[in-house]
PDB file of N, CA and C in Angstrom:
ATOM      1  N   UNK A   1     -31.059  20.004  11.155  1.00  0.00           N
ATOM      2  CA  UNK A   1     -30.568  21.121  10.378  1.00  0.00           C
ATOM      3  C   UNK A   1     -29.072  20.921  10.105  1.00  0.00           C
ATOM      4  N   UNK A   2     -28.798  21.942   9.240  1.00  0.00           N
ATOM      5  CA  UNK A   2     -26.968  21.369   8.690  1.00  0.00           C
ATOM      6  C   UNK A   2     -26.849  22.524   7.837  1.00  0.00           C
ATOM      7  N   UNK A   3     -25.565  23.447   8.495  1.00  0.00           N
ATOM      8  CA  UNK A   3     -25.171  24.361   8.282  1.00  0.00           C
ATOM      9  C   UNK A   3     -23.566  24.245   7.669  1.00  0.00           C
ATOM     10  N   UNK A   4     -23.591  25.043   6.208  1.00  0.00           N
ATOM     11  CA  UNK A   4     -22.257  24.644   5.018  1.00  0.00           C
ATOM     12  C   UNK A   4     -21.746  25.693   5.354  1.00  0.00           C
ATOM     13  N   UNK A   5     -20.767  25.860   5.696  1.00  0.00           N
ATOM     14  CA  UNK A   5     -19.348  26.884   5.605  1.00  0.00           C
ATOM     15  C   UNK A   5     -18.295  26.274   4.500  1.00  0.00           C
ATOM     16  N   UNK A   6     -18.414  27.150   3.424  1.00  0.00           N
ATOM     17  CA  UNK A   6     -17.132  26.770   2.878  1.00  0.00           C
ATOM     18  C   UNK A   6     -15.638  28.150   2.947  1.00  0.00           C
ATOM     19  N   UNK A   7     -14.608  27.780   2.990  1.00  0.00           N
ATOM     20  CA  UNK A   7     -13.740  28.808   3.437  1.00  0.00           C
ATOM     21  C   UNK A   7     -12.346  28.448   2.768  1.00  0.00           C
ATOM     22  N   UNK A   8     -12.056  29.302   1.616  1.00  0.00           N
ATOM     23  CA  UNK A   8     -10.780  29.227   0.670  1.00  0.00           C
ATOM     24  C   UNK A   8      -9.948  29.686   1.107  1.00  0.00           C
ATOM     25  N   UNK A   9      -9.019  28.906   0.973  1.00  0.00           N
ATOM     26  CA  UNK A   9      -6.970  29.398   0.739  1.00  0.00           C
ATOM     27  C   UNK A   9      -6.675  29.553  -0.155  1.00  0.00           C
ATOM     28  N   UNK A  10      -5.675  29.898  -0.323  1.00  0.00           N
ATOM     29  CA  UNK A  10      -4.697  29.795  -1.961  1.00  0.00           C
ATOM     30  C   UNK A  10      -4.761  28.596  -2.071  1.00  0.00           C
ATOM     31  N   UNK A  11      -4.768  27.366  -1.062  1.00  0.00           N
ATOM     32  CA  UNK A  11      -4.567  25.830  -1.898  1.00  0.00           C
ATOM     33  C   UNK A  11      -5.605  24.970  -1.751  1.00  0.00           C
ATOM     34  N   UNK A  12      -6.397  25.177  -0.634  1.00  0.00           N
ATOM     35  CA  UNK A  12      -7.600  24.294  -0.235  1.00  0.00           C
ATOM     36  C   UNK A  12      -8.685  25.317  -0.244  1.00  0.00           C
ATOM     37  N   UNK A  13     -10.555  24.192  -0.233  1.00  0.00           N
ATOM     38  CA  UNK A  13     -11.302  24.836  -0.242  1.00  0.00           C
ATOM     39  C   UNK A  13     -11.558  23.986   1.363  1.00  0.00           C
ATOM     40  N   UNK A  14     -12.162  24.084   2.126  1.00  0.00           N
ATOM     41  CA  UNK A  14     -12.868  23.675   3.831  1.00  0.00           C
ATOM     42  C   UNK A  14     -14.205  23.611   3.755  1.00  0.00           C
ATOM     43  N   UNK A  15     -14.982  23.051   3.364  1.00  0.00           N
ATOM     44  CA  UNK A  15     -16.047  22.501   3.692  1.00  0.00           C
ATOM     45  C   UNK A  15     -16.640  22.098   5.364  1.00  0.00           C
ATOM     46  N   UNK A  16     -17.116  22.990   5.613  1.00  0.00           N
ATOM     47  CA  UNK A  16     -17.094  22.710   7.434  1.00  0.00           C
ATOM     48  C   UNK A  16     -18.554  22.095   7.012  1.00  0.00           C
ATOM     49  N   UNK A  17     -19.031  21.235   8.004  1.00  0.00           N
ATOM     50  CA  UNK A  17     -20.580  20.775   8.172  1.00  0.00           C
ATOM     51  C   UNK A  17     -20.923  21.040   9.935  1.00  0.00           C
ATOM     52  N   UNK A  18     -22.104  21.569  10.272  1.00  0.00           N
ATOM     53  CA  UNK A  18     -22.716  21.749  11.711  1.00  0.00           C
ATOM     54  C   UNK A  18     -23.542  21.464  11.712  1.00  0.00           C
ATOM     55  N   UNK A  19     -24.174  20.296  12.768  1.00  0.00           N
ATOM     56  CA  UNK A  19     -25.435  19.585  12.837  1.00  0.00           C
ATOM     57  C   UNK A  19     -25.217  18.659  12.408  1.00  0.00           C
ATOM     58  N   UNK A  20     -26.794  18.314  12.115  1.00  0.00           N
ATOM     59  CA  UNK A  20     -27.111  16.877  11.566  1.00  0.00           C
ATOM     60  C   UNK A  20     -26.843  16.209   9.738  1.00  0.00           C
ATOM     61  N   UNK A  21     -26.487  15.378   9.392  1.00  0.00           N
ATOM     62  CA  UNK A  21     -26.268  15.182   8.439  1.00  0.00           C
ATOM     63  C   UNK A  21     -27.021  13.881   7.864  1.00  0.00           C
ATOM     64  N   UNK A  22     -28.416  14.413   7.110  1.00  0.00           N
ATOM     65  CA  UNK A  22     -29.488  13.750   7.136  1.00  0.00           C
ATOM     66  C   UNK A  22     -29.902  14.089   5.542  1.00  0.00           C
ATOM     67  N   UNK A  23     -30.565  12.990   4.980  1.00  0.00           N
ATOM     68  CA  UNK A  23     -30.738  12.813   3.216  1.00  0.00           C
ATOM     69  C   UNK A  23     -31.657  14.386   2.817  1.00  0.00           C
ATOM     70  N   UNK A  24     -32.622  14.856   3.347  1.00  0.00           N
ATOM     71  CA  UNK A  24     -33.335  16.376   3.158  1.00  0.00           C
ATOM     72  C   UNK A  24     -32.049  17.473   2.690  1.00  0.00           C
ATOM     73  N   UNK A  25     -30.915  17.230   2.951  1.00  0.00           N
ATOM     74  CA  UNK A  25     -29.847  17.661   3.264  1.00  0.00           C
ATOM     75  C   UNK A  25     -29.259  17.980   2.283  1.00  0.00           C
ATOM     76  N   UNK A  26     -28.935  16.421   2.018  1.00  0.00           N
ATOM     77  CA  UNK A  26     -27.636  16.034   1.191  1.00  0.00           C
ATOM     78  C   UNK A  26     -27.565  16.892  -0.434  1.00  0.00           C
ATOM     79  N   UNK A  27     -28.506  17.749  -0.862  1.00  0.00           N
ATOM     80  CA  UNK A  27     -28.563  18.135  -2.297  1.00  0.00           C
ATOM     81  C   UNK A  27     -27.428  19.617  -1.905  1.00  0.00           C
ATOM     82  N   UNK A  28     -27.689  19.993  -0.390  1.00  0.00           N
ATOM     83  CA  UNK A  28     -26.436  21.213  -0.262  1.00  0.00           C
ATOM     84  C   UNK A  28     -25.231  21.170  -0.162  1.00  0.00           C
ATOM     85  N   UNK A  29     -25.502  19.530   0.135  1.00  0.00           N
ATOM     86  CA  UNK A  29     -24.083  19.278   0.000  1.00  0.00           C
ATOM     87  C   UNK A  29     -23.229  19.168  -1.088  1.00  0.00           C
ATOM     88  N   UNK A  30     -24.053  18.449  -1.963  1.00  0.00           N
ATOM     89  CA  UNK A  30     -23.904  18.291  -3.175  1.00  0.00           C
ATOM     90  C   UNK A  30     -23.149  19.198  -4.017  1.00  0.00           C
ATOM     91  N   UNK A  31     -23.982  20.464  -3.911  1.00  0.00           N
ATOM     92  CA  UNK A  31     -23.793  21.488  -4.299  1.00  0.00           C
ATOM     93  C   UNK A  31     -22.497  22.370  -3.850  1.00  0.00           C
ATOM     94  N   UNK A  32     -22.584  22.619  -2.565  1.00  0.00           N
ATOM     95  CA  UNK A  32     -21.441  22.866  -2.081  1.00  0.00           C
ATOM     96  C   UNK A  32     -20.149  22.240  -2.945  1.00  0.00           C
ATOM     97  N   UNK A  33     -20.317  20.757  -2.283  1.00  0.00           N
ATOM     98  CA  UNK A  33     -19.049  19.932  -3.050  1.00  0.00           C
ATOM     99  C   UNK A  33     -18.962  20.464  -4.587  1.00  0.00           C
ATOM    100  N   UNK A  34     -19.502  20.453  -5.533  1.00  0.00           N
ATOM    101  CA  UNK A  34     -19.913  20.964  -7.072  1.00  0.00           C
ATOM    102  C   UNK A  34     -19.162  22.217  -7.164  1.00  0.00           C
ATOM    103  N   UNK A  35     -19.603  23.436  -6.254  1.00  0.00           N
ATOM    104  CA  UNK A  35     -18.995  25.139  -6.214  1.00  0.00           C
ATOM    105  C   UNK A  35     -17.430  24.474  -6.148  1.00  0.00           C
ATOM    106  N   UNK A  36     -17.440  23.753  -4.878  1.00  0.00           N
ATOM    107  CA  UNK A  36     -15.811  23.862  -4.482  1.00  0.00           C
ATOM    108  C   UNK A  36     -14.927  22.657  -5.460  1.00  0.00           C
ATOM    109  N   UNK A  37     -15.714  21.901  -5.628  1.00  0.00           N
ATOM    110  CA  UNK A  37     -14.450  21.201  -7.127  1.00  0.00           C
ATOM    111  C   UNK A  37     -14.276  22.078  -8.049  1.00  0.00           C
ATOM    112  N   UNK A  38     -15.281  22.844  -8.649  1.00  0.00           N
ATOM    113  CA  UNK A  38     -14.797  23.785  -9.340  1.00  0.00           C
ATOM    114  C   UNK A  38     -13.434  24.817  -9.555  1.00  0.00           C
ATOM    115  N   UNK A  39     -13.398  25.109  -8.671  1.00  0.00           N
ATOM    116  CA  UNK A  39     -12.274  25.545  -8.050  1.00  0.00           C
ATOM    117  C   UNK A  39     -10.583  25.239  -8.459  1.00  0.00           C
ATOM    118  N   UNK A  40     -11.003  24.081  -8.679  1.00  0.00           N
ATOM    119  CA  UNK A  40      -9.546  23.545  -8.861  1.00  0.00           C
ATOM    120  C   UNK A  40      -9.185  22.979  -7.649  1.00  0.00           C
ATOM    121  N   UNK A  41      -9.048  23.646  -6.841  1.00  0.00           N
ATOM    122  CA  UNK A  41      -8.109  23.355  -5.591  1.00  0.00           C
ATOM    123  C   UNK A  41      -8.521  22.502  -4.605  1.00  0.00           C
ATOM    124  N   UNK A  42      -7.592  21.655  -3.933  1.00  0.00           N
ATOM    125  CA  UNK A  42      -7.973  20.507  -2.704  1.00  0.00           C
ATOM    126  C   UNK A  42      -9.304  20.731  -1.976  1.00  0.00           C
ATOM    127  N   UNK A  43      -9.876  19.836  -1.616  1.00  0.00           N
ATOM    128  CA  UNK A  43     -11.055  19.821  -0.853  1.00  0.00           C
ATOM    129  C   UNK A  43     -10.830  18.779   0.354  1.00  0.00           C
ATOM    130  N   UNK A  44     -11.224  19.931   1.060  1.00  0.00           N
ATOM    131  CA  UNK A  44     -11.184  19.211   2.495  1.00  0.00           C
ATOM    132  C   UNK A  44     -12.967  18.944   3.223  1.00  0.00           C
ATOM    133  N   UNK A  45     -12.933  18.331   3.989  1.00  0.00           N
ATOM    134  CA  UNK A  45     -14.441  18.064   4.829  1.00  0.00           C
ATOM    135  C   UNK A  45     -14.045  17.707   5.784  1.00  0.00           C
ATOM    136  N   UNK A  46     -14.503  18.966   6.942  1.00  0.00           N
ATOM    137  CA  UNK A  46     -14.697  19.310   8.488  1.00  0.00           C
ATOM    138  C   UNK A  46     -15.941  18.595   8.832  1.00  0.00           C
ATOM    139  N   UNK A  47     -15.615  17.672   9.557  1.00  0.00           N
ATOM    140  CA  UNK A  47     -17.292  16.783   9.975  1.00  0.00           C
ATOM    141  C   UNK A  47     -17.228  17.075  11.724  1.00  0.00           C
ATOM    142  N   UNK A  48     -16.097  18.110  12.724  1.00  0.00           N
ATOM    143  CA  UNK A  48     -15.692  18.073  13.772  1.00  0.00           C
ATOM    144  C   UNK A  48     -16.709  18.140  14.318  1.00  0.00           C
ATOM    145  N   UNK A  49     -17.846  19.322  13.952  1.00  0.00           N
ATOM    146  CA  UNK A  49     -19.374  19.720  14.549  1.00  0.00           C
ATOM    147  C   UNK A  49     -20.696  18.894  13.891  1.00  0.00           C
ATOM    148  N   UNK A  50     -20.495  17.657  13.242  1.00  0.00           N
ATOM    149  CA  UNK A  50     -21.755  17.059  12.984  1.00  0.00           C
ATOM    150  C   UNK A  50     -21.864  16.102  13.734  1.00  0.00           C
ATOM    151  N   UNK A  51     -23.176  16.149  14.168  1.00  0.00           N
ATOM    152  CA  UNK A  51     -23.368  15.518  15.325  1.00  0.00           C
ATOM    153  C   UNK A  51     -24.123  14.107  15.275  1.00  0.00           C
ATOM    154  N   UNK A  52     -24.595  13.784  14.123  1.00  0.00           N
ATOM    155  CA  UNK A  52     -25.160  12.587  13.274  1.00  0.00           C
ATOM    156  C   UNK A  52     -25.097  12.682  11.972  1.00  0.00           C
ATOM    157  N   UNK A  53     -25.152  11.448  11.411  1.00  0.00           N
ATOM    158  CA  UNK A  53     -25.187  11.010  10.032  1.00  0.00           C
ATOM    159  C   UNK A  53     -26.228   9.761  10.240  1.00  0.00           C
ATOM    160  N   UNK A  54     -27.043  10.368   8.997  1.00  0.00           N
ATOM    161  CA  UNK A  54     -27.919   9.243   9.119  1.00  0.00           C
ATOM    162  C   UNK A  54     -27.506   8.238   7.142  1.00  0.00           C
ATOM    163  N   UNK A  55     -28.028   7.262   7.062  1.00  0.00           N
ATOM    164  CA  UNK A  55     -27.179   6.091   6.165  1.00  0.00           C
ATOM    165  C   UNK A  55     -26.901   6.927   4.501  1.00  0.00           C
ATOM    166  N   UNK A  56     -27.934   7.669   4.038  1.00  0.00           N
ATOM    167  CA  UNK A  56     -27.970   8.848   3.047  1.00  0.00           C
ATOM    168  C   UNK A  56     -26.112   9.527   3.519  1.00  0.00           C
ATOM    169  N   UNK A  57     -26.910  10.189   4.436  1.00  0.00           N
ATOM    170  CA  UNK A  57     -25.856  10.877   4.602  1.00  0.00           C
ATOM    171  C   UNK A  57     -23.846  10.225   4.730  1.00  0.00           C
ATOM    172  N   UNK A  58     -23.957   9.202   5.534  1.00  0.00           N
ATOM    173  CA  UNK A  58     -22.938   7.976   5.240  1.00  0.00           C
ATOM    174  C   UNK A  58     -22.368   7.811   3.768  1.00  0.00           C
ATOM    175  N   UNK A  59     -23.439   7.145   3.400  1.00  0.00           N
ATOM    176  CA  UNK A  59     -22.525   7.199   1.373  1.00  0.00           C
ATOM    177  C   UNK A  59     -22.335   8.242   1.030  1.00  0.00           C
ATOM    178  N   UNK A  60     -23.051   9.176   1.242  1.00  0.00           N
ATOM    179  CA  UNK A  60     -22.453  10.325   0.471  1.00  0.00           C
ATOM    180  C   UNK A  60     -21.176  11.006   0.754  1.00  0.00           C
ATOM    181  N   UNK A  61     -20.908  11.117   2.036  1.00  0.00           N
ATOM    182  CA  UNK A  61     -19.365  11.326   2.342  1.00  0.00           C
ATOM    183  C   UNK A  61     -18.468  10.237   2.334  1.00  0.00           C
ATOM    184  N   UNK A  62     -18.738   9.095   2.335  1.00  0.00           N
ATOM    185  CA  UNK A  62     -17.918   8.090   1.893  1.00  0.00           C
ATOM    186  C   UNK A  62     -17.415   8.353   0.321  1.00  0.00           C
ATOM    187  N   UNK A  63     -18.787   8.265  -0.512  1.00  0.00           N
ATOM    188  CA  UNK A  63     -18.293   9.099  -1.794  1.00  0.00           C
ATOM    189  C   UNK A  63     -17.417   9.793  -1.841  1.00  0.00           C
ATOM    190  N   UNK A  64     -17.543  10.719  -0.803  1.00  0.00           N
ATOM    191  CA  UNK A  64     -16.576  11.769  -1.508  1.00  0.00           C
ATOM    192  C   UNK A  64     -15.565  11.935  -0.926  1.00  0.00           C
ATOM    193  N   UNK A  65     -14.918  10.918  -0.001  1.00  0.00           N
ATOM    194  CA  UNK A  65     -13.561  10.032   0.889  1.00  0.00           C
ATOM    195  C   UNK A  65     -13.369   9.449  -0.760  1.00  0.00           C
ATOM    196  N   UNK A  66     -14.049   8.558  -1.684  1.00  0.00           N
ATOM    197  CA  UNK A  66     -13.203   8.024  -2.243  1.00  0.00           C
ATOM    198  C   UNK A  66     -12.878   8.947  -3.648  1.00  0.00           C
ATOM    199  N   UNK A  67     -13.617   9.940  -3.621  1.00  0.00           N
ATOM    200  CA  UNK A  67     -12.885  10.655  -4.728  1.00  0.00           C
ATOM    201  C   UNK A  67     -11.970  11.983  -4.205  1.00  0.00           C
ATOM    202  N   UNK A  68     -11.366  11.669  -3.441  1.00  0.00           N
ATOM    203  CA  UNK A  68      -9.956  12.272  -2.981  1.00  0.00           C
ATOM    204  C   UNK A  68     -10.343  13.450  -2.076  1.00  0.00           C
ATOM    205  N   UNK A  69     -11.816  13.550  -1.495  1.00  0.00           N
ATOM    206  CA  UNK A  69     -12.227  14.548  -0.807  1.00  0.00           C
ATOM    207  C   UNK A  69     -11.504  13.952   0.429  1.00  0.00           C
ATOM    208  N   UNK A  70     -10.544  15.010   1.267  1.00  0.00           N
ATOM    209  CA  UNK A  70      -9.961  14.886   2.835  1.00  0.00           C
ATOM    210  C   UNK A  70     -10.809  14.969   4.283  1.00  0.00           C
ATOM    211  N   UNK A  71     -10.749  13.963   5.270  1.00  0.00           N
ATOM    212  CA  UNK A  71     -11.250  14.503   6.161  1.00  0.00           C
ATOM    213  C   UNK A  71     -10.507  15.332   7.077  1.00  0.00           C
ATOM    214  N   UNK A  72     -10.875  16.632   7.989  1.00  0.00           N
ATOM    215  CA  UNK A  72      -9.956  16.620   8.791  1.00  0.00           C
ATOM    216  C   UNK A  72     -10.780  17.004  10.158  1.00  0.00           C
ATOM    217  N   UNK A  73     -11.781  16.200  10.338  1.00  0.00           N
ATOM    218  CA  UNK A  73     -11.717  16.036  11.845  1.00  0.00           C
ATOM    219  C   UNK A  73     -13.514  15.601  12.173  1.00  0.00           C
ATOM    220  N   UNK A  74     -13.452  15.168  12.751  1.00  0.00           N
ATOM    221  CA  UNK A  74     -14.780  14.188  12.788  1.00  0.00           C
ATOM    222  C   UNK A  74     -14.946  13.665  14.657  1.00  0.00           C
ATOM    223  N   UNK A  75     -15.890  13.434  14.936  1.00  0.00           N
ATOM    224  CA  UNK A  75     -16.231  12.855  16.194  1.00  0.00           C
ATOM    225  C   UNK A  75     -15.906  11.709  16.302  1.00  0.00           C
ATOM    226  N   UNK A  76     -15.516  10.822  17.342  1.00  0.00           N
ATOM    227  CA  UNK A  76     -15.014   9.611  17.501  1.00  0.00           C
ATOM    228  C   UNK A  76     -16.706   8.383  16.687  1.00  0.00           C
ATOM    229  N   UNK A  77     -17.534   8.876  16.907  1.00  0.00           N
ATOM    230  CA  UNK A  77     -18.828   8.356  16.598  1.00  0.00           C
ATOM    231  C   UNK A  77     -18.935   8.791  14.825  1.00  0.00           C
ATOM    232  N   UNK A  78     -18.289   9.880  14.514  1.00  0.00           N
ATOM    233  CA  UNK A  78     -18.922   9.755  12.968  1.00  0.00           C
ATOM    234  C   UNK A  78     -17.610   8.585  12.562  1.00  0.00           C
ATOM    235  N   UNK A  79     -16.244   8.946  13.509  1.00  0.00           N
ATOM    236  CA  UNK A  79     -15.298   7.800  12.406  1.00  0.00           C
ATOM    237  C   UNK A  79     -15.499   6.824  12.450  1.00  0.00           C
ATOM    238  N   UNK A  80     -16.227   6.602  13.355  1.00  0.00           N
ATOM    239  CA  UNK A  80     -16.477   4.719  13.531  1.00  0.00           C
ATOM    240  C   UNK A  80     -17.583   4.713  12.437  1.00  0.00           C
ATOM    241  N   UNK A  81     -18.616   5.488  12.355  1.00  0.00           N
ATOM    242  CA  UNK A  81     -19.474   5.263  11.528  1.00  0.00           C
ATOM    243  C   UNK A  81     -19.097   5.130   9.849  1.00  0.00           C
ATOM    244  N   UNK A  82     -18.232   6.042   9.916  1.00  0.00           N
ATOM    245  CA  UNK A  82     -17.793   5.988   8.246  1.00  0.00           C
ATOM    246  C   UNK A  82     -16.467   5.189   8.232  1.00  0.00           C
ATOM    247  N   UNK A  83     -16.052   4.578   9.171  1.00  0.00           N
ATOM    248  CA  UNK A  83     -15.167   3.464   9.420  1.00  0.00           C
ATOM    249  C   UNK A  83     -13.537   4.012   8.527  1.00  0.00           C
ATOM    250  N   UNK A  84     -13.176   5.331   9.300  1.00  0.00           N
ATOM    251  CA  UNK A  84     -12.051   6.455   9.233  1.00  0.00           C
ATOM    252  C   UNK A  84     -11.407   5.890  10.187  1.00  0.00           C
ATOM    253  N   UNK A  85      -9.939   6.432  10.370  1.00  0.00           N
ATOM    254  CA  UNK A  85      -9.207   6.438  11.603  1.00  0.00           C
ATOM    255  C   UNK A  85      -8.880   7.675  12.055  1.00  0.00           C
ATOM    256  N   UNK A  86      -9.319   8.374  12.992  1.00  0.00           N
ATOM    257  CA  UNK A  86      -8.672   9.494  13.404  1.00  0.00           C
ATOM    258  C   UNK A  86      -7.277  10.012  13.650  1.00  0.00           C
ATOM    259  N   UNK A  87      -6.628  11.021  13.241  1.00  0.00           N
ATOM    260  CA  UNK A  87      -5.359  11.277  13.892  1.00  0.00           C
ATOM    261  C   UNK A  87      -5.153  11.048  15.525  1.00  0.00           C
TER     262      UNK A  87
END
């Protein structure tokens, strides 16, 4: 399961993810991501509470690492997986 919180500022939108992050999935994410570019404003992605990524799920946030989506905080196991460096 994989639960979307998204949560606006005046400058950023937060994309939190909880759980698993698995391809059945990935179309809310999608979507999510879609609402919050809209927006205008910075997009961030909270991966602190996902607890797997399975290879679906991998490109797709890699994707959206390379189109200027931010991470800000991830498990030592998802950064190795999406091959991030943590603060």
């Amino acid at each position: 399961m994989l639960k979307i919180t998204a949560n606006s500022t005046t400058t950023c939108v937060t994309l939190k993810l909880e759980g698993k992050l698995l391809e059945p999935w990935l179309g809310d994410l999608r979507e999510a991501h879609e609402r919050a570019q809209a927006i205008g404003q910075a997009l961030l992605l909270d991966l602190a509470d996902v607890s797997f990524i399975d290879a679906a799920g991998e490109r797709a946030v890699s994707a959206m690492l390379r189109d200027g989506v931010a991470l800000v905080g991830c498990s030592s196991f998802v950064a190795e997986l999406l091959q991030v460096s943590q603060p």
